[in-house]
C-alpha atoms as a PDB file:
ATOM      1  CA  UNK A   1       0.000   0.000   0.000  1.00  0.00           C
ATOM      2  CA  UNK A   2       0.898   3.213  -1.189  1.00  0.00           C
ATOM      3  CA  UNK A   3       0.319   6.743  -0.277  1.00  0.00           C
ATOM      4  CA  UNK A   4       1.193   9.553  -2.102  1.00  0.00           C
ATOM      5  CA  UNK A   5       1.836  13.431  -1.954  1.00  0.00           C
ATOM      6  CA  UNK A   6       2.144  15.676  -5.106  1.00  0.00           C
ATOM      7  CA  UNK A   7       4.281  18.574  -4.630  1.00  0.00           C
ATOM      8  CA  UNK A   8       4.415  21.207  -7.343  1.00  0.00           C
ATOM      9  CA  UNK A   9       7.976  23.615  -6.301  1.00  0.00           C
ATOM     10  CA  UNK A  10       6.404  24.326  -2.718  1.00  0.00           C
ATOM     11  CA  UNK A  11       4.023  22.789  -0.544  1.00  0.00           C
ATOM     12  CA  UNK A  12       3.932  20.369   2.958  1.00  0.00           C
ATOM     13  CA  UNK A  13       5.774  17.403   2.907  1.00  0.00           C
ATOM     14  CA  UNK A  14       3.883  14.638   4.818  1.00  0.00           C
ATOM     15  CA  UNK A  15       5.893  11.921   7.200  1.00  0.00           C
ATOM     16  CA  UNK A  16       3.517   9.506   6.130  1.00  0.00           C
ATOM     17  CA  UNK A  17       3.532   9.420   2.340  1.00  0.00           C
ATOM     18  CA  UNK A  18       6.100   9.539  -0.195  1.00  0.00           C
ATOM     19  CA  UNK A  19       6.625  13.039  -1.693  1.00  0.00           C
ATOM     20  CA  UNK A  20       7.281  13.599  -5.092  1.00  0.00           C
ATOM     21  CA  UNK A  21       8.436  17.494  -6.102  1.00  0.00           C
ATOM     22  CA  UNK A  22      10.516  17.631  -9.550  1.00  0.00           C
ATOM     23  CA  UNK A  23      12.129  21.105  -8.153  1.00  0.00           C
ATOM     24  CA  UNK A  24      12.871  19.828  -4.903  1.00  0.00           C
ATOM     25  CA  UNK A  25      16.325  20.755  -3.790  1.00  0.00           C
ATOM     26  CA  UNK A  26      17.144  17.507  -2.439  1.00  0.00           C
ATOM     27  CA  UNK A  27      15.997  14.116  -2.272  1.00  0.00           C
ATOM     28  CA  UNK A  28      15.516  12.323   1.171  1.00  0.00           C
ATOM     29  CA  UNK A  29      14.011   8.842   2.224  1.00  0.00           C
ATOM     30  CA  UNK A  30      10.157   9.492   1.657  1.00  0.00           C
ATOM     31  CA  UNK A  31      10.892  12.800  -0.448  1.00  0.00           C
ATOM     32  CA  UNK A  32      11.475  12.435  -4.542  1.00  0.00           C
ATOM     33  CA  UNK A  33      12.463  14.695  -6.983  1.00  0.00           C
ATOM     34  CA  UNK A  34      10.002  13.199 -10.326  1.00  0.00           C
ATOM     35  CA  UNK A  35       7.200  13.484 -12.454  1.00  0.00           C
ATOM     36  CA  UNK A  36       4.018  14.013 -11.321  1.00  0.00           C
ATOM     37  CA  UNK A  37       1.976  14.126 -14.189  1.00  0.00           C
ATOM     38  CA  UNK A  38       3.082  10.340 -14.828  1.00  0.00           C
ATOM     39  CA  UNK A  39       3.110   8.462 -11.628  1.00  0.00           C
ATOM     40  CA  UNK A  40       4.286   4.784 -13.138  1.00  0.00           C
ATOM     41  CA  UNK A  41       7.260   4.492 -11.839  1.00  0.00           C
ATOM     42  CA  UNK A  42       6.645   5.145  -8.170  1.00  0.00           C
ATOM     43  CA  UNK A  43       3.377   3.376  -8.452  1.00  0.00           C
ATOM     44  CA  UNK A  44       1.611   0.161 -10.184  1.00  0.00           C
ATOM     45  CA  UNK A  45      -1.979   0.591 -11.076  1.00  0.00           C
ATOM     46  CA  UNK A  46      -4.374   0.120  -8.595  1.00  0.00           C
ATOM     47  CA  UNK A  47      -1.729   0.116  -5.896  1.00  0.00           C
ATOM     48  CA  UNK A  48      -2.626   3.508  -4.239  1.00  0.00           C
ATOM     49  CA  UNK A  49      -4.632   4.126  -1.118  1.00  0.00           C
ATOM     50  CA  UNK A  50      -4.183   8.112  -0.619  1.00  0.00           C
ATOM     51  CA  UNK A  51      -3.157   9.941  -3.313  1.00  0.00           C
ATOM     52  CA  UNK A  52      -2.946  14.051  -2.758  1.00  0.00           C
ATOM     53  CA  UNK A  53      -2.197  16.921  -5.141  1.00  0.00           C
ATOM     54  CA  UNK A  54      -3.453  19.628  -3.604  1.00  0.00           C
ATOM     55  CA  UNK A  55      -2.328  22.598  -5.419  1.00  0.00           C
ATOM     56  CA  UNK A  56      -0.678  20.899  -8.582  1.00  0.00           C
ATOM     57  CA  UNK A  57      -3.110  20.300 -11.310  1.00  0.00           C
ATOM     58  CA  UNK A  58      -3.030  24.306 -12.360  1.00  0.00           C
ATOM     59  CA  UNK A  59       0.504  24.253 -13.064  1.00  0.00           C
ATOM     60  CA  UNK A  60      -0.723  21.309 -15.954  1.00  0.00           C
ATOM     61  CA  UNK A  61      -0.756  22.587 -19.194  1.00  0.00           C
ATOM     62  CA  UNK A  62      -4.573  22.329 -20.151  1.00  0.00           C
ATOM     63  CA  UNK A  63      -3.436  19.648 -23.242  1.00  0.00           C
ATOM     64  CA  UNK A  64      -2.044  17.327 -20.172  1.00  0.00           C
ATOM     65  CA  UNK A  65      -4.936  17.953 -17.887  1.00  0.00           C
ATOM     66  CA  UNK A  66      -7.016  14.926 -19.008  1.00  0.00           C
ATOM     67  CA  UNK A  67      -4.048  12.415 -19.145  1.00  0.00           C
ATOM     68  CA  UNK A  68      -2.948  13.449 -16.022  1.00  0.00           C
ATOM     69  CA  UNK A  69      -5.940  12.791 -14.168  1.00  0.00           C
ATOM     70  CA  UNK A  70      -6.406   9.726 -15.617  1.00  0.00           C
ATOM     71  CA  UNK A  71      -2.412   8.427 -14.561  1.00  0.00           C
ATOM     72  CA  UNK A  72      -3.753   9.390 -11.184  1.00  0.00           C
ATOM     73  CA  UNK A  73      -6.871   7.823 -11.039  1.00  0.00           C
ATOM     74  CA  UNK A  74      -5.739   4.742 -12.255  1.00  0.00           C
ATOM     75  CA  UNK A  75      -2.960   4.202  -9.300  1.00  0.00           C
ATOM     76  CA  UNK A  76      -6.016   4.341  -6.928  1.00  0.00           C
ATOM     77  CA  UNK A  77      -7.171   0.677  -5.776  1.00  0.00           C
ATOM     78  CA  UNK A  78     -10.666   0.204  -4.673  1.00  0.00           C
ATOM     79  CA  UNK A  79     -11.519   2.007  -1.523  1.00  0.00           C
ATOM     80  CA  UNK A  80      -8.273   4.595  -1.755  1.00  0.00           C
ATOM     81  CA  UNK A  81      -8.931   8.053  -2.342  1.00  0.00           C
ATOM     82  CA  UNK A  82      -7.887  11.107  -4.244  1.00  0.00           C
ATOM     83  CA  UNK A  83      -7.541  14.472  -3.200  1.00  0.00           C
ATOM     84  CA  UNK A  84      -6.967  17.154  -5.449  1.00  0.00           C
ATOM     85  CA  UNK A  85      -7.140  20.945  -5.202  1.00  0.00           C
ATOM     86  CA  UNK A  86      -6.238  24.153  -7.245  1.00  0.00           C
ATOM     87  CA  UNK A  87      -7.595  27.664  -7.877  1.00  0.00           C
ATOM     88  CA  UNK A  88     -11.522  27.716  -8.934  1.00  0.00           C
ATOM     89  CA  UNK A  89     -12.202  29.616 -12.028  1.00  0.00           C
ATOM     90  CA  UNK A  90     -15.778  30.635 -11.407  1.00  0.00           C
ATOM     91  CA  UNK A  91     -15.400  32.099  -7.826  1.00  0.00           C
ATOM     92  CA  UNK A  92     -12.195  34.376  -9.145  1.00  0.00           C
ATOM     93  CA  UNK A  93     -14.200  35.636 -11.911  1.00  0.00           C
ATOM     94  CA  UNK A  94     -17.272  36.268 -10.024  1.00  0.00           C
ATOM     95  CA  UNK A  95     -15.467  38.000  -7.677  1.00  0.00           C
ATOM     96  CA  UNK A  96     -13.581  39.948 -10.257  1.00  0.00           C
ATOM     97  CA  UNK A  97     -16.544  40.829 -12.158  1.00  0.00           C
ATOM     98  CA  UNK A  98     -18.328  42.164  -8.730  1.00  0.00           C
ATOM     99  CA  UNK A  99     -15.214  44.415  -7.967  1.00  0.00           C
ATOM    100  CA  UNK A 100     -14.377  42.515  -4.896  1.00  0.00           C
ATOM    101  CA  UNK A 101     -10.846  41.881  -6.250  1.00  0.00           C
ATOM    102  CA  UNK A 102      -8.807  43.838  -8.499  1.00  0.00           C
ATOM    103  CA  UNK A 103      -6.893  42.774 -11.721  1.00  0.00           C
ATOM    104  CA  UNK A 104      -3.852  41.968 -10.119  1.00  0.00           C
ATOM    105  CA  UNK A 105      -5.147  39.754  -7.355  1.00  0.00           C
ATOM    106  CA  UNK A 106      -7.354  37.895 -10.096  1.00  0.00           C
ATOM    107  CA  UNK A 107      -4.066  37.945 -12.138  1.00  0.00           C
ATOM    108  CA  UNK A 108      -2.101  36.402  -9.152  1.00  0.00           C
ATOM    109  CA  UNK A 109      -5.091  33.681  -8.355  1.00  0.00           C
ATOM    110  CA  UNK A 110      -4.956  32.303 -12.030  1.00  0.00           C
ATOM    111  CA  UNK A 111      -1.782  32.648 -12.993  1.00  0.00           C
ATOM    112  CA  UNK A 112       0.823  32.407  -9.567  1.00  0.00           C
ATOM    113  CA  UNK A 113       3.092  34.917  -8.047  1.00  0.00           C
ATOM    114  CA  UNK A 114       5.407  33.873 -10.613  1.00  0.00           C
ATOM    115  CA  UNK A 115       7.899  34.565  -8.157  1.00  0.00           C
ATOM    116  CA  UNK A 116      10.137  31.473 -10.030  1.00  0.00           C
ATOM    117  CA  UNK A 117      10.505  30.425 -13.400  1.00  0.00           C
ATOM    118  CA  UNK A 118       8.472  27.449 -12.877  1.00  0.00           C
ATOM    119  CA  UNK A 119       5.718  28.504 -10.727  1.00  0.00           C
ATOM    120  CA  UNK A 120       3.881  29.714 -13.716  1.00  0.00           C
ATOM    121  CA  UNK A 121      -0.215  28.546 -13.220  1.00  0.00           C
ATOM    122  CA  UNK A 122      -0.902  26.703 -16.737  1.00  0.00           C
ATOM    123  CA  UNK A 123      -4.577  26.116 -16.416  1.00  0.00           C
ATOM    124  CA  UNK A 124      -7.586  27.337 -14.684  1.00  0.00           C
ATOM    125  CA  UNK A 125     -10.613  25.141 -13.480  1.00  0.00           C
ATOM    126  CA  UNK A 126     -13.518  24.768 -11.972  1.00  0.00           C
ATOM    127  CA  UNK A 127     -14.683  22.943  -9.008  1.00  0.00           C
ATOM    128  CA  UNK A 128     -17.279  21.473 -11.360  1.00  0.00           C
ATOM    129  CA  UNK A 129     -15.426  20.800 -14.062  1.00  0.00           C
ATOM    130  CA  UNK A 130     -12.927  18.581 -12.132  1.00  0.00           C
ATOM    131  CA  UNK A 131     -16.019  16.635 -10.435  1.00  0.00           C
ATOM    132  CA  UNK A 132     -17.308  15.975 -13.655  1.00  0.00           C
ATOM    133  CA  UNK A 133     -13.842  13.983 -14.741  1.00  0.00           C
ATOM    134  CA  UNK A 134     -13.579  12.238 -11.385  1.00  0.00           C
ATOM    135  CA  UNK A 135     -17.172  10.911 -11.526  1.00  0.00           C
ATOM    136  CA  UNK A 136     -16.632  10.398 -15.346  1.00  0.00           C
ATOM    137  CA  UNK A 137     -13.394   8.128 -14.554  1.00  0.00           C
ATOM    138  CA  UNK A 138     -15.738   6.081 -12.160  1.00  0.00           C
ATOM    139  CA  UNK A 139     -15.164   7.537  -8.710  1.00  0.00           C
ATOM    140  CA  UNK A 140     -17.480   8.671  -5.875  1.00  0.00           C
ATOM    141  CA  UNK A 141     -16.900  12.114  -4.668  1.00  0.00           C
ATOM    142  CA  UNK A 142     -16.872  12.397  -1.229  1.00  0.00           C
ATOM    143  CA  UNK A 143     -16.459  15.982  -0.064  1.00  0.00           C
ATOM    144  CA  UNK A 144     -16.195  18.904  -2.104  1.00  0.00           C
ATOM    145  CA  UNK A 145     -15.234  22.495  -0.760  1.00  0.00           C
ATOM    146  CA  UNK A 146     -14.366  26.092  -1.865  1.00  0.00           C
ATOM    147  CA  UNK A 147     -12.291  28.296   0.799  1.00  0.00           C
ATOM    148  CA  UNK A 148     -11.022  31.478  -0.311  1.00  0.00           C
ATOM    149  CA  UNK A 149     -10.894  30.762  -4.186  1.00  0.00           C
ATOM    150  CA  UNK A 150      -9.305  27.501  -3.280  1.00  0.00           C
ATOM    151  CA  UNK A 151     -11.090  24.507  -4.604  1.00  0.00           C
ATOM    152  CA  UNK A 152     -10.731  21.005  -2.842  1.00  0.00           C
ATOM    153  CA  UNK A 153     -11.836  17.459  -4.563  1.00  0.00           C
ATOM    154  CA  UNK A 154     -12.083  14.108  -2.635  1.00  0.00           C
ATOM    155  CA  UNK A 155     -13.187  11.409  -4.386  1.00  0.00           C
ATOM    156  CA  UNK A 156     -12.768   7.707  -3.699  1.00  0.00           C
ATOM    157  CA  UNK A 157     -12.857   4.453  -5.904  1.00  0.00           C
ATOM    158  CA  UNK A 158     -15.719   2.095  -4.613  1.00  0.00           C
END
């Protein structure tokens, strides 16, 4: 049984899973510097009981979004789970359109700080649209959540 954590350049490392970051400075016993958009050779299909990505999936470029998903939801056995999270479209615009943010906070939201070369957001979402695949790739979603523009998925393979 596996557990994984997706880290795109920063983000929590977690003692219990194994970490994989492809900008992470250096490698240590449960932390990995790889790909995360293909997950086969930390993982066999099926094999996965926790899988989180919880601010990764905007840094995709929207082409790779689809396969992506679907590398990850096919390392999930029956009964595991996937959590994934990212920046919700829909509540940034509303709240752009309504003047309760300005262009450079909606510019920040959907696209990073940008504050390194590679923390550059590729593609924005919505809370609906990434149900939609989840369900469509045969998983139960258990809890779904919005918190300050911040979408969160979990879904789990029955």
């Amino acid at each position: 049984m596996s557990k994984i954590n997706l880290i795109y350049g920063v983000g929590d490392t977690l003692n219990t899973h194994i970490n994989i970051n492809p900008f992470v400075a250096e490698e240590a016993e449960n932390v990995l510097r790889g790909d995360i958009v293909n997950l086969d050779q930390y993982v066999d299909d099926s094999e996965v009981t926790e899988l989180i990505a919880l601010d990764v999936i905007n840094y995709i470029p929207l082409s790779k979004c689809g396969e992506t998903l679907e590398n990850w939801v096919k390392k999930i056995r029956i009964g595991g789970t996937i959590v994934v999270g990212g920046i919700d479209l829909l509540e940034v615009c509303k709240d752009f359109s309504q003047y309760r943010i300005d262009i450079t906070e909606a510019n920040i939201l959907l696209h990073g700080r940008q504050d390194k070369p590679y923390l550059h957001r590729k593609n924005n979402l919505t809370i609906t649209t990434l149900c939609e695949y989840l369900s469509s790739s045969g998983l139960t979603i258990n809890k779904k959540r919005i918190n300050n523009y911040k979408m969160i998925v979990e879904a789990v393979r029955k």
